[in-house]
PDB file of N, CA and C in Angstrom:
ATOM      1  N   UNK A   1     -74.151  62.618 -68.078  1.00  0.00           N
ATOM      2  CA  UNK A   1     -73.409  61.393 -68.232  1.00  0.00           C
ATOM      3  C   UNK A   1     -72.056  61.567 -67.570  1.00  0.00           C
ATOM      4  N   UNK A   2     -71.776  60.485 -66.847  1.00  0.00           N
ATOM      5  CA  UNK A   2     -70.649  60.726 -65.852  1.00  0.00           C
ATOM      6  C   UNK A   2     -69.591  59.752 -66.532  1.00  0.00           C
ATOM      7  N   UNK A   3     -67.863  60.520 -66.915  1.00  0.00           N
ATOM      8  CA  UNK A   3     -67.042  59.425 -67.269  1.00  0.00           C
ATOM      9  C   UNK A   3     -66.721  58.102 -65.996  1.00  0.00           C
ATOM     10  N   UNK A   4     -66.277  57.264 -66.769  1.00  0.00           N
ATOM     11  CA  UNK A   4     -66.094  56.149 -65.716  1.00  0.00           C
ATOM     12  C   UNK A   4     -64.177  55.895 -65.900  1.00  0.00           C
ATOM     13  N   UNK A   5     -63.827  56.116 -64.778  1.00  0.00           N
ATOM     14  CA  UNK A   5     -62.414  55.889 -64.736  1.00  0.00           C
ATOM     15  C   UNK A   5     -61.873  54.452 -64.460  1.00  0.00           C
ATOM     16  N   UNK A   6     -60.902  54.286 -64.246  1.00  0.00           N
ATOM     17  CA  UNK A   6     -60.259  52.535 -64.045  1.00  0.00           C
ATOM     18  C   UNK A   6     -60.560  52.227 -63.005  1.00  0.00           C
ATOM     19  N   UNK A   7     -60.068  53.334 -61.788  1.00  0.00           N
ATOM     20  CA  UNK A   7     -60.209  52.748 -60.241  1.00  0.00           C
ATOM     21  C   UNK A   7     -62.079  52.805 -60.174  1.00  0.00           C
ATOM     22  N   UNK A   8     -62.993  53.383 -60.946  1.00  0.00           N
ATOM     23  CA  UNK A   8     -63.942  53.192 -60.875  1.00  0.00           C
ATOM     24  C   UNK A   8     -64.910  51.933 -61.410  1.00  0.00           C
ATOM     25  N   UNK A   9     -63.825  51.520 -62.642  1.00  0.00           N
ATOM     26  CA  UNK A   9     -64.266  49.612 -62.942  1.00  0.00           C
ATOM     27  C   UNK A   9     -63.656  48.984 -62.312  1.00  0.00           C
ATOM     28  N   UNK A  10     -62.824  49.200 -61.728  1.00  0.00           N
ATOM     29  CA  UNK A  10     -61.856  48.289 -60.776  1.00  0.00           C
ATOM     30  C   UNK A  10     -63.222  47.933 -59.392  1.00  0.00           C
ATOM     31  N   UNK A  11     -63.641  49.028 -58.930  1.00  0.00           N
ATOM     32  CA  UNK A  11     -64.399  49.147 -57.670  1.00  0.00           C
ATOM     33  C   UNK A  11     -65.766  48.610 -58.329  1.00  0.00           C
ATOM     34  N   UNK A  12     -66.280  48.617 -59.476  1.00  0.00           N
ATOM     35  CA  UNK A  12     -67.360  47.608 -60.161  1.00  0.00           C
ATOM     36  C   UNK A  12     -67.170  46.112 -59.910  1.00  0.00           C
ATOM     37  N   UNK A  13     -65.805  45.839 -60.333  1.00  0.00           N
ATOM     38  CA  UNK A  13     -65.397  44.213 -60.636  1.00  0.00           C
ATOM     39  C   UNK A  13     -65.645  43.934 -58.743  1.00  0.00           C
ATOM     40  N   UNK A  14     -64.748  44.701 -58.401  1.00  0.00           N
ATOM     41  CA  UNK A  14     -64.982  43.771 -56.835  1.00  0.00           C
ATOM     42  C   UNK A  14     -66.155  43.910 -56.589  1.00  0.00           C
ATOM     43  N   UNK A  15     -67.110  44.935 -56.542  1.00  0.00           N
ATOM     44  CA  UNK A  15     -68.394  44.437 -56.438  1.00  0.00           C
ATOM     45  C   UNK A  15     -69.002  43.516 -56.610  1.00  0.00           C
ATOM     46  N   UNK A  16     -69.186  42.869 -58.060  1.00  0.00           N
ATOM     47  CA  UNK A  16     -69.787  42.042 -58.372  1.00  0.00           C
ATOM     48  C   UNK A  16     -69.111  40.686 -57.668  1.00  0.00           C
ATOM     49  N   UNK A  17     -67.457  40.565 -57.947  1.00  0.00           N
ATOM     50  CA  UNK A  17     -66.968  39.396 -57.346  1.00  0.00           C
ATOM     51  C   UNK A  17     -67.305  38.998 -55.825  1.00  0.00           C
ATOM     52  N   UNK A  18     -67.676  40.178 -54.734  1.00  0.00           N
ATOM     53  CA  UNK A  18     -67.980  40.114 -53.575  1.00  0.00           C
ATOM     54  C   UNK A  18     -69.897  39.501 -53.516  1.00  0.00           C
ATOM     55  N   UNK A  19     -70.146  40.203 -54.788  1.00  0.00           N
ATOM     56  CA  UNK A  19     -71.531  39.363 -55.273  1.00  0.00           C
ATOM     57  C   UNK A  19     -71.920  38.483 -55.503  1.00  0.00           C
ATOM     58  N   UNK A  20     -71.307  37.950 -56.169  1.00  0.00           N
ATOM     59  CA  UNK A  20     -70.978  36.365 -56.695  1.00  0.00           C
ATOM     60  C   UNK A  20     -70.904  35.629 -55.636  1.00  0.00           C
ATOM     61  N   UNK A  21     -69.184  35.966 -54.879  1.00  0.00           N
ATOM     62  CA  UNK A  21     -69.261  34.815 -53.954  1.00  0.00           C
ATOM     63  C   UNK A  21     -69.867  34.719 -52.860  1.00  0.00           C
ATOM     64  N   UNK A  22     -70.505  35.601 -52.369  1.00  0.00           N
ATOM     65  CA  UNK A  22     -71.422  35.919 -51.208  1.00  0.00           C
ATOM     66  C   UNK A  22     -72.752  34.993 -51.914  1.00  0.00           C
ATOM     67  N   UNK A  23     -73.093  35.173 -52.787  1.00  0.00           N
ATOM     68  CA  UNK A  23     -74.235  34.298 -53.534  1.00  0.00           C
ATOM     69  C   UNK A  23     -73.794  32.741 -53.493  1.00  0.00           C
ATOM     70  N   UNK A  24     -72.437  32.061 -53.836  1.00  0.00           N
ATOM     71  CA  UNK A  24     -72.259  31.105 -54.035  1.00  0.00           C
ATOM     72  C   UNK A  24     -72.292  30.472 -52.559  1.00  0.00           C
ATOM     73  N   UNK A  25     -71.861  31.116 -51.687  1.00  0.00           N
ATOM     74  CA  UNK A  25     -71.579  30.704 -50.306  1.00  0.00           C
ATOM     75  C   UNK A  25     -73.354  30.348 -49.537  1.00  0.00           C
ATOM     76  N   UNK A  26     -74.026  31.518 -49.940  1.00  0.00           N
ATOM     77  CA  UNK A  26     -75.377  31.308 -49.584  1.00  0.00           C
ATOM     78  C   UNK A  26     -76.252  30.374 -50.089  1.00  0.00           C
ATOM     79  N   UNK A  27     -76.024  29.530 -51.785  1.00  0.00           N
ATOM     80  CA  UNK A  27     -76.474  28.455 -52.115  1.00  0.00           C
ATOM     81  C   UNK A  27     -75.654  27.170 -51.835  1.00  0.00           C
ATOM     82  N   UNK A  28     -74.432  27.122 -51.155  1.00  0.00           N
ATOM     83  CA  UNK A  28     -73.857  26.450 -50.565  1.00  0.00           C
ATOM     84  C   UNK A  28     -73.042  25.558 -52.109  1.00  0.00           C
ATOM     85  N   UNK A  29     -72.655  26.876 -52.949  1.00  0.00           N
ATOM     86  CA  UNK A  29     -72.156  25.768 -53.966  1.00  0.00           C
ATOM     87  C   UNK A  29     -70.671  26.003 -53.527  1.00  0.00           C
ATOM     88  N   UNK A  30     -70.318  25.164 -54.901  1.00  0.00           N
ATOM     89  CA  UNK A  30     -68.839  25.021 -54.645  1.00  0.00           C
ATOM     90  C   UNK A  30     -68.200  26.273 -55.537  1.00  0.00           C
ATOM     91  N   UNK A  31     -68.976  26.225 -57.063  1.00  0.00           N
ATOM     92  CA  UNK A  31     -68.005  27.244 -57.949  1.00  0.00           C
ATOM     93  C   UNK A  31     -69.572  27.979 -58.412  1.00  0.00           C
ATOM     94  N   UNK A  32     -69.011  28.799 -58.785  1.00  0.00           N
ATOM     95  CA  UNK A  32     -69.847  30.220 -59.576  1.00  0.00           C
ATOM     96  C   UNK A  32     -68.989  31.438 -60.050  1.00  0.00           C
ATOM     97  N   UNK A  33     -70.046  31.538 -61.213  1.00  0.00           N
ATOM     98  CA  UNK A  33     -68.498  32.754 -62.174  1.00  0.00           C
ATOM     99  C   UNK A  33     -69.845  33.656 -62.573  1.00  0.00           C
ATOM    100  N   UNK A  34     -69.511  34.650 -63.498  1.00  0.00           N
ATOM    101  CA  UNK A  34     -70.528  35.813 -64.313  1.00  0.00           C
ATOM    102  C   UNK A  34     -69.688  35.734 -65.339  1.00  0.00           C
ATOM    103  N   UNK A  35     -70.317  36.586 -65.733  1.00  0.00           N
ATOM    104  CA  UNK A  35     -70.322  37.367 -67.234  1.00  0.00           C
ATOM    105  C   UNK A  35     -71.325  38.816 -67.424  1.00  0.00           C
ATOM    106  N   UNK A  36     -71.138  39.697 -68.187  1.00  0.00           N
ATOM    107  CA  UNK A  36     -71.975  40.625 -68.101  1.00  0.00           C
ATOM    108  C   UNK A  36     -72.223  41.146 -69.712  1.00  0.00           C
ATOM    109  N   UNK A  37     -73.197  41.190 -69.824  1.00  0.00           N
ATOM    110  CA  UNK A  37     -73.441  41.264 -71.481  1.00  0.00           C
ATOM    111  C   UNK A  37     -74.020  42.873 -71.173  1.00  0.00           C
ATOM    112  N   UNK A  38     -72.892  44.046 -71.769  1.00  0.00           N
ATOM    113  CA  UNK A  38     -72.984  45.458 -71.929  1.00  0.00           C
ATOM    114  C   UNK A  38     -73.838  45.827 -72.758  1.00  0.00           C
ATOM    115  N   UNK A  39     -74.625  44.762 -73.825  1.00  0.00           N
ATOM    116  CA  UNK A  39     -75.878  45.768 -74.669  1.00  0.00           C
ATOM    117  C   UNK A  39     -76.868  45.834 -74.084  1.00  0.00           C
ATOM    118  N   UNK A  40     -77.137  45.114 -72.919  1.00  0.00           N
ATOM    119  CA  UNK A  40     -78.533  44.570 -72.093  1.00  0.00           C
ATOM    120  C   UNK A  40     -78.447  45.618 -70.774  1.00  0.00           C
ATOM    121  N   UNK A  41     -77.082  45.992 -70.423  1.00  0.00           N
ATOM    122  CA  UNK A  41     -76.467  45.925 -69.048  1.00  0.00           C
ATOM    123  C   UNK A  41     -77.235  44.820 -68.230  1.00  0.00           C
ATOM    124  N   UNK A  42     -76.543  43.638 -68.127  1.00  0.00           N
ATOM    125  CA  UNK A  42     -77.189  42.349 -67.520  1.00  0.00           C
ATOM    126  C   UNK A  42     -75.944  41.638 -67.000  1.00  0.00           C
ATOM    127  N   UNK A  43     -76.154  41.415 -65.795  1.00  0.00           N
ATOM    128  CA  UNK A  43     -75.348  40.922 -65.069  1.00  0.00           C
ATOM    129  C   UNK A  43     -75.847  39.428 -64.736  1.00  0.00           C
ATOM    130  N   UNK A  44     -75.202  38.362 -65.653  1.00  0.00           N
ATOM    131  CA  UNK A  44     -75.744  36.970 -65.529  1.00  0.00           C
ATOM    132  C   UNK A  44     -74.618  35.978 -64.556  1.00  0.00           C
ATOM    133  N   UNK A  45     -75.038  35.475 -63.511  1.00  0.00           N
ATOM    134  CA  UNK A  45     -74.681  34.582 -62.670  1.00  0.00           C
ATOM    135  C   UNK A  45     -75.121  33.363 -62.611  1.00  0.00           C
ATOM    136  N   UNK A  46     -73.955  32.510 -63.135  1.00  0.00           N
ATOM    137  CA  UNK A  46     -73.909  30.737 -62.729  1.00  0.00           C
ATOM    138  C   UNK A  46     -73.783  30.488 -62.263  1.00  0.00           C
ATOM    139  N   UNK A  47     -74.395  29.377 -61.122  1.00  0.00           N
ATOM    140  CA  UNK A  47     -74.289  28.906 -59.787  1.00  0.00           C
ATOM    141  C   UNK A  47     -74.323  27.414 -60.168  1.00  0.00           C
ATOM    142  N   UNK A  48     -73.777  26.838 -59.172  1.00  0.00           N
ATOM    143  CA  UNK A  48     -73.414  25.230 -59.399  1.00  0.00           C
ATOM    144  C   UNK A  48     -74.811  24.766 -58.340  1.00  0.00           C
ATOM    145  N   UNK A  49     -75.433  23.892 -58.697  1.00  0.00           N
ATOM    146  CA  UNK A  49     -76.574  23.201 -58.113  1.00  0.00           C
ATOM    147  C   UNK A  49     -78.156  23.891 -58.290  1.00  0.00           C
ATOM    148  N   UNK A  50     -77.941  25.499 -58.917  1.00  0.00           N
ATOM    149  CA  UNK A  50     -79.135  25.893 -58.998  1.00  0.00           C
ATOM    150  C   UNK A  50     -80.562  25.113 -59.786  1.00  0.00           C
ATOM    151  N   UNK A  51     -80.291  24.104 -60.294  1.00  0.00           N
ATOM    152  CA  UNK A  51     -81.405  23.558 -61.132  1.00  0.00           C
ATOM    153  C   UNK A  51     -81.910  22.711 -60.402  1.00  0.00           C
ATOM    154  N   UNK A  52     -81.301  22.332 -59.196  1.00  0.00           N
ATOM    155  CA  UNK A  52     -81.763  21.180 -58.211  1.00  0.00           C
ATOM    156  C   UNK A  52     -83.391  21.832 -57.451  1.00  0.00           C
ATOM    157  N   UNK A  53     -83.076  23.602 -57.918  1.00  0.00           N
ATOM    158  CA  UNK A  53     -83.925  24.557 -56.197  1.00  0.00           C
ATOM    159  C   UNK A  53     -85.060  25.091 -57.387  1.00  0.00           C
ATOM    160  N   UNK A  54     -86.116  25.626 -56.875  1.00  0.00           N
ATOM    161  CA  UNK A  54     -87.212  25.718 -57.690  1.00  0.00           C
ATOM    162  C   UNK A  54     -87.118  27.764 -57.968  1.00  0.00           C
ATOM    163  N   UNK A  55     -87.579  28.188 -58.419  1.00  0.00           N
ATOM    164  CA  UNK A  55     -87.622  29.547 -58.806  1.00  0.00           C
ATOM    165  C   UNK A  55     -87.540  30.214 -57.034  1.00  0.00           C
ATOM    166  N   UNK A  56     -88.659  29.927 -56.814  1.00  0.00           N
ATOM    167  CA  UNK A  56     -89.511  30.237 -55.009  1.00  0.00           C
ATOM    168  C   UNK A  56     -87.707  30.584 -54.359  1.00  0.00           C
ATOM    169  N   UNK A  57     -87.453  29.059 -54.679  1.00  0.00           N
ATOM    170  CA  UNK A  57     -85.927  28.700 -53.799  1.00  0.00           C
ATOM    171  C   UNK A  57     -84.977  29.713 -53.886  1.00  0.00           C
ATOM    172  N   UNK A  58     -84.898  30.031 -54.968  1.00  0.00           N
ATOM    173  CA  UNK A  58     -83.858  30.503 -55.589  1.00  0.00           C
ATOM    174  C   UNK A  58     -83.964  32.223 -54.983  1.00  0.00           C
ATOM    175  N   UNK A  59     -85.149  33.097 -55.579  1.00  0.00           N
ATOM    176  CA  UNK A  59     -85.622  34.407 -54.491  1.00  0.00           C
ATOM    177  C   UNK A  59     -85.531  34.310 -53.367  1.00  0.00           C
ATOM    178  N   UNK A  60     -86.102  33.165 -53.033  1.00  0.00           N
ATOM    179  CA  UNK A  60     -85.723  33.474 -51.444  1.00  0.00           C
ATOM    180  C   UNK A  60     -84.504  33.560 -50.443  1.00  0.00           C
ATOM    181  N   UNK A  61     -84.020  32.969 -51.710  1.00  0.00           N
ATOM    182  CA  UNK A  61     -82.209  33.243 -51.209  1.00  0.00           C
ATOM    183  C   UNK A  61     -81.343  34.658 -51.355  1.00  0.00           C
ATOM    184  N   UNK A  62     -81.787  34.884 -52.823  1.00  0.00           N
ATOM    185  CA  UNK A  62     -81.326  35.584 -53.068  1.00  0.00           C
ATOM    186  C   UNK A  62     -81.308  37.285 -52.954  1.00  0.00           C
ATOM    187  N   UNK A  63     -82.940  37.244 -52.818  1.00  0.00           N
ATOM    188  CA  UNK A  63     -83.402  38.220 -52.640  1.00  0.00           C
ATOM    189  C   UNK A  63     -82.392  38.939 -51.715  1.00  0.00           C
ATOM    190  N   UNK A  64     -82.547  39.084 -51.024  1.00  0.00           N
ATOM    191  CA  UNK A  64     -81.887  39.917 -49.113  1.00  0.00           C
ATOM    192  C   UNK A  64     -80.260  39.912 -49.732  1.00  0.00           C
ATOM    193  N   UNK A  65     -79.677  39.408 -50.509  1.00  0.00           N
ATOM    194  CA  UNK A  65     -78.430  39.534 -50.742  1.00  0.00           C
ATOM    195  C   UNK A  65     -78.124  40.467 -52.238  1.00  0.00           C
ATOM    196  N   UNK A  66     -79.405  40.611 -53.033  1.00  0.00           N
ATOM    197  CA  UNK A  66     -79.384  41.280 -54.237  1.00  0.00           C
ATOM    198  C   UNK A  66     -79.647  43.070 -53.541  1.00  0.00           C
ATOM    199  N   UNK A  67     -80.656  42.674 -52.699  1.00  0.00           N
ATOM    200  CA  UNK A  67     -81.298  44.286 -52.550  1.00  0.00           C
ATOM    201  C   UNK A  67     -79.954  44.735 -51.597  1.00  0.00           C
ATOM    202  N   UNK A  68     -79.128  44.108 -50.502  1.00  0.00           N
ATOM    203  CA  UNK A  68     -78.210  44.791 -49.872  1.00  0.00           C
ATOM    204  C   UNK A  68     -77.037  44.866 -50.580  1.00  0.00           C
ATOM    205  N   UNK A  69     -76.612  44.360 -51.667  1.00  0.00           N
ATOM    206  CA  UNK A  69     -75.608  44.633 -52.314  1.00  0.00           C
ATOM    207  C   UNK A  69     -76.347  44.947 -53.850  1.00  0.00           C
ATOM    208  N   UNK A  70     -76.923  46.456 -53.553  1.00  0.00           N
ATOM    209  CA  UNK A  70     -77.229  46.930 -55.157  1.00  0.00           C
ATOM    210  C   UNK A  70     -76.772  46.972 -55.866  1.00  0.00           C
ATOM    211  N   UNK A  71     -76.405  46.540 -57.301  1.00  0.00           N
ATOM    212  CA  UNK A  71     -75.263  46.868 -57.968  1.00  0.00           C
ATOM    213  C   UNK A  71     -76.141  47.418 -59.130  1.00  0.00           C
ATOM    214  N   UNK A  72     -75.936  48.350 -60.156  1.00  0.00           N
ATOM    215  CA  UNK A  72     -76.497  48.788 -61.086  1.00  0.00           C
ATOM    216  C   UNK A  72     -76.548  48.769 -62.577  1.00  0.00           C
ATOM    217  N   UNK A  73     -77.446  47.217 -62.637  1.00  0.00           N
ATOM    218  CA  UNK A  73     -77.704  46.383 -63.754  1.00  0.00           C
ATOM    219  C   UNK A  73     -79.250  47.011 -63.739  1.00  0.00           C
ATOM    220  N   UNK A  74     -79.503  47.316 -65.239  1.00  0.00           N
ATOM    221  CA  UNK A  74     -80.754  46.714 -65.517  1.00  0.00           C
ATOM    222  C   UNK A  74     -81.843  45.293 -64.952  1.00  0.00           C
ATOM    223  N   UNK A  75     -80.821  44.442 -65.391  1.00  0.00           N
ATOM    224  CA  UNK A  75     -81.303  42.977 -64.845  1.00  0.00           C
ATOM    225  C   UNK A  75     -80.100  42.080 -64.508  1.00  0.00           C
ATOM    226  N   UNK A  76     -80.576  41.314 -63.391  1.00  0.00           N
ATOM    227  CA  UNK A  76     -79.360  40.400 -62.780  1.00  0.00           C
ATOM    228  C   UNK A  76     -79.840  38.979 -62.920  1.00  0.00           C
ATOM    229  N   UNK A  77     -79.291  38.227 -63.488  1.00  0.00           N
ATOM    230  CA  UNK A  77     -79.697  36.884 -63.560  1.00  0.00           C
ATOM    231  C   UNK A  77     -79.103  35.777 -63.237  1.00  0.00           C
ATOM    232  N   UNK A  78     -79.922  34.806 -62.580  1.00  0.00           N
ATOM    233  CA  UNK A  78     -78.859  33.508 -61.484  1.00  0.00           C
ATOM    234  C   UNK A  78     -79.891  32.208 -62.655  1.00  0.00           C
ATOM    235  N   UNK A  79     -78.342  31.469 -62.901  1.00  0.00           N
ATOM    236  CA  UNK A  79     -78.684  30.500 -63.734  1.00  0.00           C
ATOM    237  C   UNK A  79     -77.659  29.175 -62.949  1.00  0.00           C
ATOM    238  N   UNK A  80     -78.534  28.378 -63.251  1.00  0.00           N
ATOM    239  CA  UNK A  80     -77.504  27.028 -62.861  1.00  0.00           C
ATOM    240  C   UNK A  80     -76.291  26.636 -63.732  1.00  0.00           C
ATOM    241  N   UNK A  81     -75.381  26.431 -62.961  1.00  0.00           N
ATOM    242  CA  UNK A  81     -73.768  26.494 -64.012  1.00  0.00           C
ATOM    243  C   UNK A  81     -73.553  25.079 -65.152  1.00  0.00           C
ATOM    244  N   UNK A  82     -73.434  25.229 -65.751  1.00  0.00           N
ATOM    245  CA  UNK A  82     -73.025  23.907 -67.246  1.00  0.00           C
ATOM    246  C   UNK A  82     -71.986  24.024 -67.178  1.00  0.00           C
TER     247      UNK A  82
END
């Protein structure tokens, strides 16, 4: 088990934020945020318009942008934003 230092969550957060908006830009929304629920390690992403695109839609977008920016969640999840 490896400790995790600050500059090492620091270099997490931009990850994901470079995740996010690289995701939001590719569904062509306007806003998208996360949250990450630490008992699951689950990294959940809201996207603005996702309920409009069908599951299919949604992988196929996302896919090529999840596998090149690995980040190390258990599970990553893209939900349409409320």
């Amino acid at each position: 088990m490896s400790d995790t230092t600050d500059t090492d969550y620091e270099h997490d957060e931009k990850d994901i934020e470079i995740l996010v908006d690289t995701l939001r830009q590719c569904f062509l929304a306007d806003k998208a945020r996360y949250y990450m629920d630490g008992n699951s390690d689950a990294l959940i992403i809201e996207i603005e318009g996702l309920e409009a695109l069908s599951q299919d839609e949604i992988t196929e977008v996302a896919a090529p942008v999840l596998d090149e920016l690995d980040l190390d969640f258990d599970e990553i999840s893209l939900i349409p934003l409320t």
